[in-house]
PDB file of N, CA and C in Angstrom:
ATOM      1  N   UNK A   1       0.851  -1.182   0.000  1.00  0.00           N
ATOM      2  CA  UNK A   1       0.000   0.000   0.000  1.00  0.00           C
ATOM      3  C   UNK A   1       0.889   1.235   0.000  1.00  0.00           C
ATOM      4  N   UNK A   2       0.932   1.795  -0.657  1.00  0.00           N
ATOM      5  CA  UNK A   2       1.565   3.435  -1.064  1.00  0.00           C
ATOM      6  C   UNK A   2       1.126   3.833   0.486  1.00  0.00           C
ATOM      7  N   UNK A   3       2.340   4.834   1.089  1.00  0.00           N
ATOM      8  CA  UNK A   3       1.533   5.847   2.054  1.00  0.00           C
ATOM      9  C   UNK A   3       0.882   6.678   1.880  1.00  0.00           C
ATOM     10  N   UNK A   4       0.022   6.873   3.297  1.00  0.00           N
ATOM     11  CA  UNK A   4      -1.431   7.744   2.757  1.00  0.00           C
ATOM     12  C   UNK A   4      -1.403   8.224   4.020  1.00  0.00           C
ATOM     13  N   UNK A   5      -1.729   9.703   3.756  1.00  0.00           N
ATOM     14  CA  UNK A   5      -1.868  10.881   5.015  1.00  0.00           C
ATOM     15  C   UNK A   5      -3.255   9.920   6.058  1.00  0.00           C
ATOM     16  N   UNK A   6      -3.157  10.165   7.866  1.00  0.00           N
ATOM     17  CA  UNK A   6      -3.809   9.447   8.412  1.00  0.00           C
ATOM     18  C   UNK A   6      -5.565   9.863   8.386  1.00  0.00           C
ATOM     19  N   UNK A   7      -5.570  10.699   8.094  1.00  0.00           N
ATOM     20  CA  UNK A   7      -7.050  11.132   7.331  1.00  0.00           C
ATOM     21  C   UNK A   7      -7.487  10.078   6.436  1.00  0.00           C
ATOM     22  N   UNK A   8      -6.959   9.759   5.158  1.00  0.00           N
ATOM     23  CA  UNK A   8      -6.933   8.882   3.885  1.00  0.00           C
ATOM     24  C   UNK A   8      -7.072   7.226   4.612  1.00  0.00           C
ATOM     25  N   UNK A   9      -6.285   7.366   5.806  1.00  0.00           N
ATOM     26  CA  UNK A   9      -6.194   5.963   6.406  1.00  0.00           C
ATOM     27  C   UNK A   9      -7.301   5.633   7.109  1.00  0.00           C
ATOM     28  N   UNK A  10      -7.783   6.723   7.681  1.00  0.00           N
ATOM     29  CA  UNK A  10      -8.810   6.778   8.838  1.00  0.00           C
ATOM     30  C   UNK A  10      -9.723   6.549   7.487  1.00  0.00           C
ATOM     31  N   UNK A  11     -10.635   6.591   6.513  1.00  0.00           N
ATOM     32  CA  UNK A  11     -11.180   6.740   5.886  1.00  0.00           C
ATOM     33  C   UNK A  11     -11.440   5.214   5.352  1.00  0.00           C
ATOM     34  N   UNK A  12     -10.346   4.812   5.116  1.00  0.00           N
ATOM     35  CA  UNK A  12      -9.846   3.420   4.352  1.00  0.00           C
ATOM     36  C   UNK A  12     -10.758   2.578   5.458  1.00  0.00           C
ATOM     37  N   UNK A  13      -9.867   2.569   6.557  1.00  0.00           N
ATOM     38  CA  UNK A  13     -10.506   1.732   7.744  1.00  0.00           C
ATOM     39  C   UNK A  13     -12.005   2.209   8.069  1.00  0.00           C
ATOM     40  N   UNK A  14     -12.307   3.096   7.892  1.00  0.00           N
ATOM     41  CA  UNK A  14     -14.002   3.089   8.127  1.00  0.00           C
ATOM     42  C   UNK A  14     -14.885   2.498   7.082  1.00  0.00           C
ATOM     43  N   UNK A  15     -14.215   2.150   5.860  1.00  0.00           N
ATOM     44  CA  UNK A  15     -15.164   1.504   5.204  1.00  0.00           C
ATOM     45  C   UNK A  15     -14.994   0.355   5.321  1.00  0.00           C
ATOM     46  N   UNK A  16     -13.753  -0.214   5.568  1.00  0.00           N
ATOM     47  CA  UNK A  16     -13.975  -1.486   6.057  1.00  0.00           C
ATOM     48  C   UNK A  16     -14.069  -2.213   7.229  1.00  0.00           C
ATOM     49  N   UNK A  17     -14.426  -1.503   8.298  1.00  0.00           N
ATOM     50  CA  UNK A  17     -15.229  -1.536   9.721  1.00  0.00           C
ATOM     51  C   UNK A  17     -16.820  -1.751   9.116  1.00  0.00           C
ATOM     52  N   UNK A  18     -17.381  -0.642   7.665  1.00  0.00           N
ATOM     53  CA  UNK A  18     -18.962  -1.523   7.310  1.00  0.00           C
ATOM     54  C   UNK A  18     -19.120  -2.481   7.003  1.00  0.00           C
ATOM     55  N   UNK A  19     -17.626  -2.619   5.581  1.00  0.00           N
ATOM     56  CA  UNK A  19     -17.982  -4.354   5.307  1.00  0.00           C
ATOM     57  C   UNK A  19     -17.784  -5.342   6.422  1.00  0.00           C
ATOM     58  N   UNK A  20     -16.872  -5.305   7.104  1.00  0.00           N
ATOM     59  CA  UNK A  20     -16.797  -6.435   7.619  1.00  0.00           C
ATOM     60  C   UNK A  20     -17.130  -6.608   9.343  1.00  0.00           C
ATOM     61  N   UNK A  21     -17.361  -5.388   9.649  1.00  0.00           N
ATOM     62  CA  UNK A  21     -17.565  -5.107  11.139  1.00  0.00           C
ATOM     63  C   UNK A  21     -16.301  -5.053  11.941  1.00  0.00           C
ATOM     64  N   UNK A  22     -16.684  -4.421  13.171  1.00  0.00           N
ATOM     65  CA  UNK A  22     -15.528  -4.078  14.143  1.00  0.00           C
ATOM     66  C   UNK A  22     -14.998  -4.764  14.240  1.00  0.00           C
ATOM     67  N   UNK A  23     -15.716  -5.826  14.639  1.00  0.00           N
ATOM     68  CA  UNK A  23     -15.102  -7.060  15.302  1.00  0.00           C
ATOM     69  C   UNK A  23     -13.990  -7.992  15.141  1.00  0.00           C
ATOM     70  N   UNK A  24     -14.037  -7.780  13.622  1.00  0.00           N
ATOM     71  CA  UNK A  24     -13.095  -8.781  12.483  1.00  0.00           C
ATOM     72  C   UNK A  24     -12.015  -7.367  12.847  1.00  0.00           C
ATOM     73  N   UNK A  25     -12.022  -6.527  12.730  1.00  0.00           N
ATOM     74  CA  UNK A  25     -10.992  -5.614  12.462  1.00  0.00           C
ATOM     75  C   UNK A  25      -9.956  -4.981  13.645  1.00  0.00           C
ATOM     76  N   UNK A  26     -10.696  -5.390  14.654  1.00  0.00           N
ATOM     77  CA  UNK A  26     -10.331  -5.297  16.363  1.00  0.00           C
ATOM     78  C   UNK A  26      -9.486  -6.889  16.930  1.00  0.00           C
ATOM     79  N   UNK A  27     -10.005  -7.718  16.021  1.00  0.00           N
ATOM     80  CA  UNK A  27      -9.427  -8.884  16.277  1.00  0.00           C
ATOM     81  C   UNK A  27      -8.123  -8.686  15.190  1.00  0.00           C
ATOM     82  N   UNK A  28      -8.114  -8.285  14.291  1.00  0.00           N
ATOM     83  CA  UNK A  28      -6.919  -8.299  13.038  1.00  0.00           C
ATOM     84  C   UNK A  28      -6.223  -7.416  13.587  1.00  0.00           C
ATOM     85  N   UNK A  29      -6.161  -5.737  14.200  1.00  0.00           N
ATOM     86  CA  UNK A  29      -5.565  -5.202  14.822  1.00  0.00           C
ATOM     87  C   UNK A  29      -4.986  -5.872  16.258  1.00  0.00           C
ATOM     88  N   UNK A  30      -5.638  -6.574  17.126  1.00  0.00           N
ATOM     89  CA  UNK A  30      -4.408  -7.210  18.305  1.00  0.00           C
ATOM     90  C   UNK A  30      -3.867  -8.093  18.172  1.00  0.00           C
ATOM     91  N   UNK A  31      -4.107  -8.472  16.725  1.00  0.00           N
ATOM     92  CA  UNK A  31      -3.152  -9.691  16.372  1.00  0.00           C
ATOM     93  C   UNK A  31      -1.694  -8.930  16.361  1.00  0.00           C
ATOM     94  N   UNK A  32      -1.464  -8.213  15.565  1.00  0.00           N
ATOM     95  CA  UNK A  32      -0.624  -7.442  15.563  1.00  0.00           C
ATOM     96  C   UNK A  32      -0.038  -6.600  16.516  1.00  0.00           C
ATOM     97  N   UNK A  33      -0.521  -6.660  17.353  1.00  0.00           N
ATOM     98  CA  UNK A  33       0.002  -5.866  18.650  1.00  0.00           C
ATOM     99  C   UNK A  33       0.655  -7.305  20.079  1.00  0.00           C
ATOM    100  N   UNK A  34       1.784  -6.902  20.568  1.00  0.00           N
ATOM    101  CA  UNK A  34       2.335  -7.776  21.805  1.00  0.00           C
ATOM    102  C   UNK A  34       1.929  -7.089  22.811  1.00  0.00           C
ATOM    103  N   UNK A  35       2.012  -8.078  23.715  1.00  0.00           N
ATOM    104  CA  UNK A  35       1.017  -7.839  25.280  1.00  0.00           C
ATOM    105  C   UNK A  35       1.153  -6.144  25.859  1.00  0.00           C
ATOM    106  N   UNK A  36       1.812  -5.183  25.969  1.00  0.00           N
ATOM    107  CA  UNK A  36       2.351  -4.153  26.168  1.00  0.00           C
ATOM    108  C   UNK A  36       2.170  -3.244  25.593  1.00  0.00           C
ATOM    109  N   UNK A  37       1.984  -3.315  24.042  1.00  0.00           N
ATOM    110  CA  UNK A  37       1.282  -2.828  23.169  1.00  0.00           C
ATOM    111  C   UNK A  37      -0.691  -2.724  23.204  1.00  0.00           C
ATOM    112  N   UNK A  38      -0.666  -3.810  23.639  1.00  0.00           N
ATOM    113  CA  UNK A  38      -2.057  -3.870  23.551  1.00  0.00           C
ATOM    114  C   UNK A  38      -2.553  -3.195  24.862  1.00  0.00           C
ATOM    115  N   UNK A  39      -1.670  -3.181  25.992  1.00  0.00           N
ATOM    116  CA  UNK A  39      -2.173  -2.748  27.276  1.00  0.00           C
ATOM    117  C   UNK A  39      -2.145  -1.586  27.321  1.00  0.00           C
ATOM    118  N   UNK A  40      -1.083  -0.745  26.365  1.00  0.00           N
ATOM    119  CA  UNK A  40      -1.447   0.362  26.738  1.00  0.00           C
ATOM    120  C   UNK A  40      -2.350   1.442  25.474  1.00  0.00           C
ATOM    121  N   UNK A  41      -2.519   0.505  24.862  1.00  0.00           N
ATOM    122  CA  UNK A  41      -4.032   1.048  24.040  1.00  0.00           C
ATOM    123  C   UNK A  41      -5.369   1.431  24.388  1.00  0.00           C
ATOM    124  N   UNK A  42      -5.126  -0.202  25.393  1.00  0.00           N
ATOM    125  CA  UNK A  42      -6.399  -0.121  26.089  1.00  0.00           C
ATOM    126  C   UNK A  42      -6.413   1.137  27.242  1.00  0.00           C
ATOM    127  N   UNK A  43      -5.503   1.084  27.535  1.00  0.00           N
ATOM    128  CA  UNK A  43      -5.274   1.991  28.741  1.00  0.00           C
ATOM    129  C   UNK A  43      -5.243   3.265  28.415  1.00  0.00           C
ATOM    130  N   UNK A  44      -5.011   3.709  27.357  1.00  0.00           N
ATOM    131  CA  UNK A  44      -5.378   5.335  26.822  1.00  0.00           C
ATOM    132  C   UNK A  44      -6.712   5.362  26.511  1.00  0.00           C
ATOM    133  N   UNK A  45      -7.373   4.283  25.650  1.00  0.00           N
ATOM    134  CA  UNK A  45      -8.701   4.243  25.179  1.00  0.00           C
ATOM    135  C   UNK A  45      -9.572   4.569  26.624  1.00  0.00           C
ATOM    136  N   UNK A  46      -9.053   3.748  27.893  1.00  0.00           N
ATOM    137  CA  UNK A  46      -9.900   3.970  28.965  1.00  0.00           C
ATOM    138  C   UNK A  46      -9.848   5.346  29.431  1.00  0.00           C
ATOM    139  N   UNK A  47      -8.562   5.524  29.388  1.00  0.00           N
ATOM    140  CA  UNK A  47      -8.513   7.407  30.000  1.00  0.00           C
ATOM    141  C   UNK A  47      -9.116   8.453  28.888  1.00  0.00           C
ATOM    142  N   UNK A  48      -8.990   8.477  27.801  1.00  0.00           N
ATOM    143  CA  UNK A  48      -9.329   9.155  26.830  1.00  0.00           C
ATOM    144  C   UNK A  48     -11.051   9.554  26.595  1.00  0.00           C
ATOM    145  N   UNK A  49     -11.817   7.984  26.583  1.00  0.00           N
ATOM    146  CA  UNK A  49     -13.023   7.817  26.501  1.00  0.00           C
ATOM    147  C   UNK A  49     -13.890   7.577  27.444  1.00  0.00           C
ATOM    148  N   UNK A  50     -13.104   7.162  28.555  1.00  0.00           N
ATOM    149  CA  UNK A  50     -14.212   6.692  29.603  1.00  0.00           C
ATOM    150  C   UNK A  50     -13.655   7.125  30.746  1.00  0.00           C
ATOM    151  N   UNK A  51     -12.787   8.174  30.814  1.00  0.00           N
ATOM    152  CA  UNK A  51     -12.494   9.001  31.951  1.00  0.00           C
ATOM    153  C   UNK A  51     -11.783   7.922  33.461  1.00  0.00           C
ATOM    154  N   UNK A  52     -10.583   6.626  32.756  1.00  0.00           N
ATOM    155  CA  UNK A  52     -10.412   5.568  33.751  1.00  0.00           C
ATOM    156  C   UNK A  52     -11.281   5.045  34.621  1.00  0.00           C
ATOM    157  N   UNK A  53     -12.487   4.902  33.836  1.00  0.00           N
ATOM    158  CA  UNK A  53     -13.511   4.033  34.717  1.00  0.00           C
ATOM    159  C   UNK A  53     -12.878   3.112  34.793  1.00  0.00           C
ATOM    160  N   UNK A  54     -11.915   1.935  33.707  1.00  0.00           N
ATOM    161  CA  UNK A  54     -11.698   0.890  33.950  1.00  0.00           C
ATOM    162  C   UNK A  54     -10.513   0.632  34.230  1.00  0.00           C
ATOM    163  N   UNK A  55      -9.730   1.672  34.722  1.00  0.00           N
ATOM    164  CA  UNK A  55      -8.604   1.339  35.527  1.00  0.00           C
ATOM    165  C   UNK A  55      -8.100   0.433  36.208  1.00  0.00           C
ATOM    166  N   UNK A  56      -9.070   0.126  37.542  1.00  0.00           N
ATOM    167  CA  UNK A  56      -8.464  -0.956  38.685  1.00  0.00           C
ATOM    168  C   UNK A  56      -8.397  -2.378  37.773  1.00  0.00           C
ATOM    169  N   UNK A  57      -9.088  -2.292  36.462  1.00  0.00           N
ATOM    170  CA  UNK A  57      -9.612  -3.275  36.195  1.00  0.00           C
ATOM    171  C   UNK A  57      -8.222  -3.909  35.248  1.00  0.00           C
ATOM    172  N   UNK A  58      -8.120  -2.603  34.622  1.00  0.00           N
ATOM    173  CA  UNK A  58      -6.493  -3.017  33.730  1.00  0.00           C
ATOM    174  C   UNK A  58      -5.336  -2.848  34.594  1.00  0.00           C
ATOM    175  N   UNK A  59      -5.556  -2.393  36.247  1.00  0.00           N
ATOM    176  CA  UNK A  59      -4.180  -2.584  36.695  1.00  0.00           C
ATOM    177  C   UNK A  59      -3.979  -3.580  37.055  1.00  0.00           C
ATOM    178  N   UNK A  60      -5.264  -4.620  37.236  1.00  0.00           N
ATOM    179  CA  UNK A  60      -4.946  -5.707  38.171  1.00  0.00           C
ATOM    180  C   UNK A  60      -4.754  -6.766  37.436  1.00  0.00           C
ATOM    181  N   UNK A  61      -5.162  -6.267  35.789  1.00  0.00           N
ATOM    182  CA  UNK A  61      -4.847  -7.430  35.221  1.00  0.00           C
ATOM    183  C   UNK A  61      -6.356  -8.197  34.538  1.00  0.00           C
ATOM    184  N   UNK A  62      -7.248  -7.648  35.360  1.00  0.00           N
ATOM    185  CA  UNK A  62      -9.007  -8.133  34.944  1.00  0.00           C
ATOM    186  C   UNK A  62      -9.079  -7.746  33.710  1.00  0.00           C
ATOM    187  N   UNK A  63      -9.969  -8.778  33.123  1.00  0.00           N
ATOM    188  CA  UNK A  63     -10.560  -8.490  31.861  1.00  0.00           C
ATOM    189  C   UNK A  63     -12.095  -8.982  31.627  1.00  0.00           C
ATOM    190  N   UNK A  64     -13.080  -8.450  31.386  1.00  0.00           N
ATOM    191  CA  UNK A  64     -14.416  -9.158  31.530  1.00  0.00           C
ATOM    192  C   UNK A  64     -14.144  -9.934  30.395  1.00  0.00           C
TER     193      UNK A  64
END
């Protein structure tokens, strides 16, 4: 894939979040990510979006 400004990317990936749903694409993205990587994704996503509601939950290691 040629590079593409993250606008162009963000764009790319939203159409294929319709075809194929999040789900497939959330699972294809942590494939790619190692344990550390993934923790602290989650861990911005929680502070960013949900104001560390789920903090205790990613410090201790919980995962529902």
């Amino acid at each position: 894939m040629v590079n593409v400004d993250k606008s162009t990317a963000f764009d790319i990936l939203s159409l294929m979040i319709q075809r194929v749903g999040a789900d497939v694409i959330i699972e294809e993205l942590v494939q790619q990510l190692d344990g550390d990587e993934l923790c602290d994704m989650v861990s911005g996503l929680d502070q960013y979006l949900f104001d560390n509601q789920y903090s205790n939950c990613i410090d201790e290691g919980l995962m529902f």
